[in-house]
C-alpha atoms as a PDB file:
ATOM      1  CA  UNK A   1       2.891   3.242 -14.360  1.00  0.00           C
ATOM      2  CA  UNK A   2       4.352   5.573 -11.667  1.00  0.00           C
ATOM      3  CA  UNK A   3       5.618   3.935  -8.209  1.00  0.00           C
ATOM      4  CA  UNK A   4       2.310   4.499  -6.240  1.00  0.00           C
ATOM      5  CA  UNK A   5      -0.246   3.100  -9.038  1.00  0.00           C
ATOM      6  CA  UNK A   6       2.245  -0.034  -8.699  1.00  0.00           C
ATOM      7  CA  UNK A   7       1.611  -0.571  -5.217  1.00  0.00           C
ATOM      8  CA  UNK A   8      -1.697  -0.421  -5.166  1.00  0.00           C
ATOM      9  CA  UNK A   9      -1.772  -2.490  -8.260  1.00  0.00           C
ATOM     10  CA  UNK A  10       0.045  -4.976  -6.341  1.00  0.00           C
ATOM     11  CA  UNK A  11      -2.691  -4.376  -3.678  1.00  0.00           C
ATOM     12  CA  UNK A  12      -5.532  -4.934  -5.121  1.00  0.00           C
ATOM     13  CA  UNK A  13      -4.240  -7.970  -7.423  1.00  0.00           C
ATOM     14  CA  UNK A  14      -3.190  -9.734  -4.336  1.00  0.00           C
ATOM     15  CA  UNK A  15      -5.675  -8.959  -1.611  1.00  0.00           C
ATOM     16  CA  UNK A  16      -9.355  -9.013  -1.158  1.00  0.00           C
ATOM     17  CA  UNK A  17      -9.619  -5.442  -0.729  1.00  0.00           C
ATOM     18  CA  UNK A  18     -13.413  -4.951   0.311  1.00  0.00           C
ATOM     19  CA  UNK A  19     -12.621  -6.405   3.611  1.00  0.00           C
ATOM     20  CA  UNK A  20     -10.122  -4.173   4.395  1.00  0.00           C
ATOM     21  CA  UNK A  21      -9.261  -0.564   5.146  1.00  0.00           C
ATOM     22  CA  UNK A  22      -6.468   0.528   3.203  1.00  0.00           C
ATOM     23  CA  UNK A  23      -4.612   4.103   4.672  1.00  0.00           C
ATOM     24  CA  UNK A  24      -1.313   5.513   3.205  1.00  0.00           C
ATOM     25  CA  UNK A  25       1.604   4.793   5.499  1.00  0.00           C
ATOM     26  CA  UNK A  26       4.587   7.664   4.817  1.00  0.00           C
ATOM     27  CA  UNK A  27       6.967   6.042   6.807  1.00  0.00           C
ATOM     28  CA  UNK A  28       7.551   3.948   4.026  1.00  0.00           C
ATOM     29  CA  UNK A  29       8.337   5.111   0.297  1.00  0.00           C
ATOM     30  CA  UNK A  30       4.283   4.825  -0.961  1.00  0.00           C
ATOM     31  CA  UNK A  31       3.473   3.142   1.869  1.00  0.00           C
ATOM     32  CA  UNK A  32      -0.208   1.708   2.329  1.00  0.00           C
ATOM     33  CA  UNK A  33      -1.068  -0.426   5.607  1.00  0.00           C
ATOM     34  CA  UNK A  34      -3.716  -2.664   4.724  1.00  0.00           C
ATOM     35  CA  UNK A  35      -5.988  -3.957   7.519  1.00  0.00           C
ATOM     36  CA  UNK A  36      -7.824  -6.496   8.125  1.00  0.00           C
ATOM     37  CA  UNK A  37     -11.273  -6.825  10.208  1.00  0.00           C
ATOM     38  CA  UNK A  38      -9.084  -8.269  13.269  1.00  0.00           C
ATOM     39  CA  UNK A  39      -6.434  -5.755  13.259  1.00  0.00           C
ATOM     40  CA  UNK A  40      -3.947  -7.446  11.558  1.00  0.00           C
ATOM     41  CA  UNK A  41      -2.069  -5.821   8.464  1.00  0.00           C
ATOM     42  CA  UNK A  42       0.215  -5.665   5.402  1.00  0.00           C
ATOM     43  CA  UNK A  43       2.093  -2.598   4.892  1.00  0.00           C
ATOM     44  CA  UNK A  44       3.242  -2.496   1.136  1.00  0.00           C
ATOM     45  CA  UNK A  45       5.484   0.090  -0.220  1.00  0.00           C
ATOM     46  CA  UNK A  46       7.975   0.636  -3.244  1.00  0.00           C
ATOM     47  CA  UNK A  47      11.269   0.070  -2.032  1.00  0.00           C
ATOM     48  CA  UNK A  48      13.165   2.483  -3.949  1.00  0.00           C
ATOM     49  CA  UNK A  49      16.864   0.931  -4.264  1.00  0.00           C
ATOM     50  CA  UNK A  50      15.291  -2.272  -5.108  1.00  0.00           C
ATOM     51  CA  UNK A  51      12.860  -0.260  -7.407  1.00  0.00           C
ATOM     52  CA  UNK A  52      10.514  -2.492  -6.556  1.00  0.00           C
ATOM     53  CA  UNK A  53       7.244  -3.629  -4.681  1.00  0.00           C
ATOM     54  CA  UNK A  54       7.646  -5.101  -1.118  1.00  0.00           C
ATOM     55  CA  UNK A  55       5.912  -6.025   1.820  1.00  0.00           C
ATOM     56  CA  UNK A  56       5.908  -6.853   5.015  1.00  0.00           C
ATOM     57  CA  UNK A  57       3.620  -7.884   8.219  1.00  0.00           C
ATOM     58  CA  UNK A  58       2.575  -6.706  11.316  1.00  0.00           C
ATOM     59  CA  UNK A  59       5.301  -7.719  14.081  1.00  0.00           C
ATOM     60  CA  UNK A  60       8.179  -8.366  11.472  1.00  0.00           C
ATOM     61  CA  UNK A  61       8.594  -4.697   9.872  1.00  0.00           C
ATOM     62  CA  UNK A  62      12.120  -4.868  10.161  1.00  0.00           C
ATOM     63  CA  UNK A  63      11.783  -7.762   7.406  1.00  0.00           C
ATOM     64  CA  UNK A  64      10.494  -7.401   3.877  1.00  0.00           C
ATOM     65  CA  UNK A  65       9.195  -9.712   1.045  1.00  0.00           C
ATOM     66  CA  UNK A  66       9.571  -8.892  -2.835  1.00  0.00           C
ATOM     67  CA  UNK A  67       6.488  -8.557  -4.610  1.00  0.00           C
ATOM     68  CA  UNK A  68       7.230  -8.038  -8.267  1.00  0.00           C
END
C-alpha cells in the first residue's frame, strides 16, 4: 500500500466520511483536510521521517498525533 492509499485508509477507517468534505492539503506530505459540516477539520498526512500516519486539528497544527 503506497503512502497516500494509507492515509486515506486511515481516513475512512476512522471517520464518518459521508458527512464530510475531504480535499487534498499539499502543505503536508499526502495531506487531506477533512471537514466537517461546522467548519471544523482534521488534516491527516504521512509524516515521512516517522513513515507514518499522523494527524492533527484545526487550531493546534503545529502539534501532531500518531495514527498507525
Amino acid at each position: 500500500m503506497d503512502e497516500e492509499a494509507k492515509v486515506i485508509d486511515w481516513i475512512t477507517s476512522e471517520v464518518e466520511t459521508e458527512s464530510c468534505i475531504m480535499q487534498d492539503y499539499p502543505v503536508y506530505h499526502w495531506g487531506k483536510r477533512v471537514i466537517d459540516r461546522s467548519g471544523d477539520y482534521l488534516i491527516v498526512y504521512f509524516h515521512p521521517l516517522l513513515e507514518k500516519v499522523v494527524y492533527t486539528f484545526k487550531g493546534v497544527e503545529d502539534c501532531f498525533f500518531v495514527a498507525h
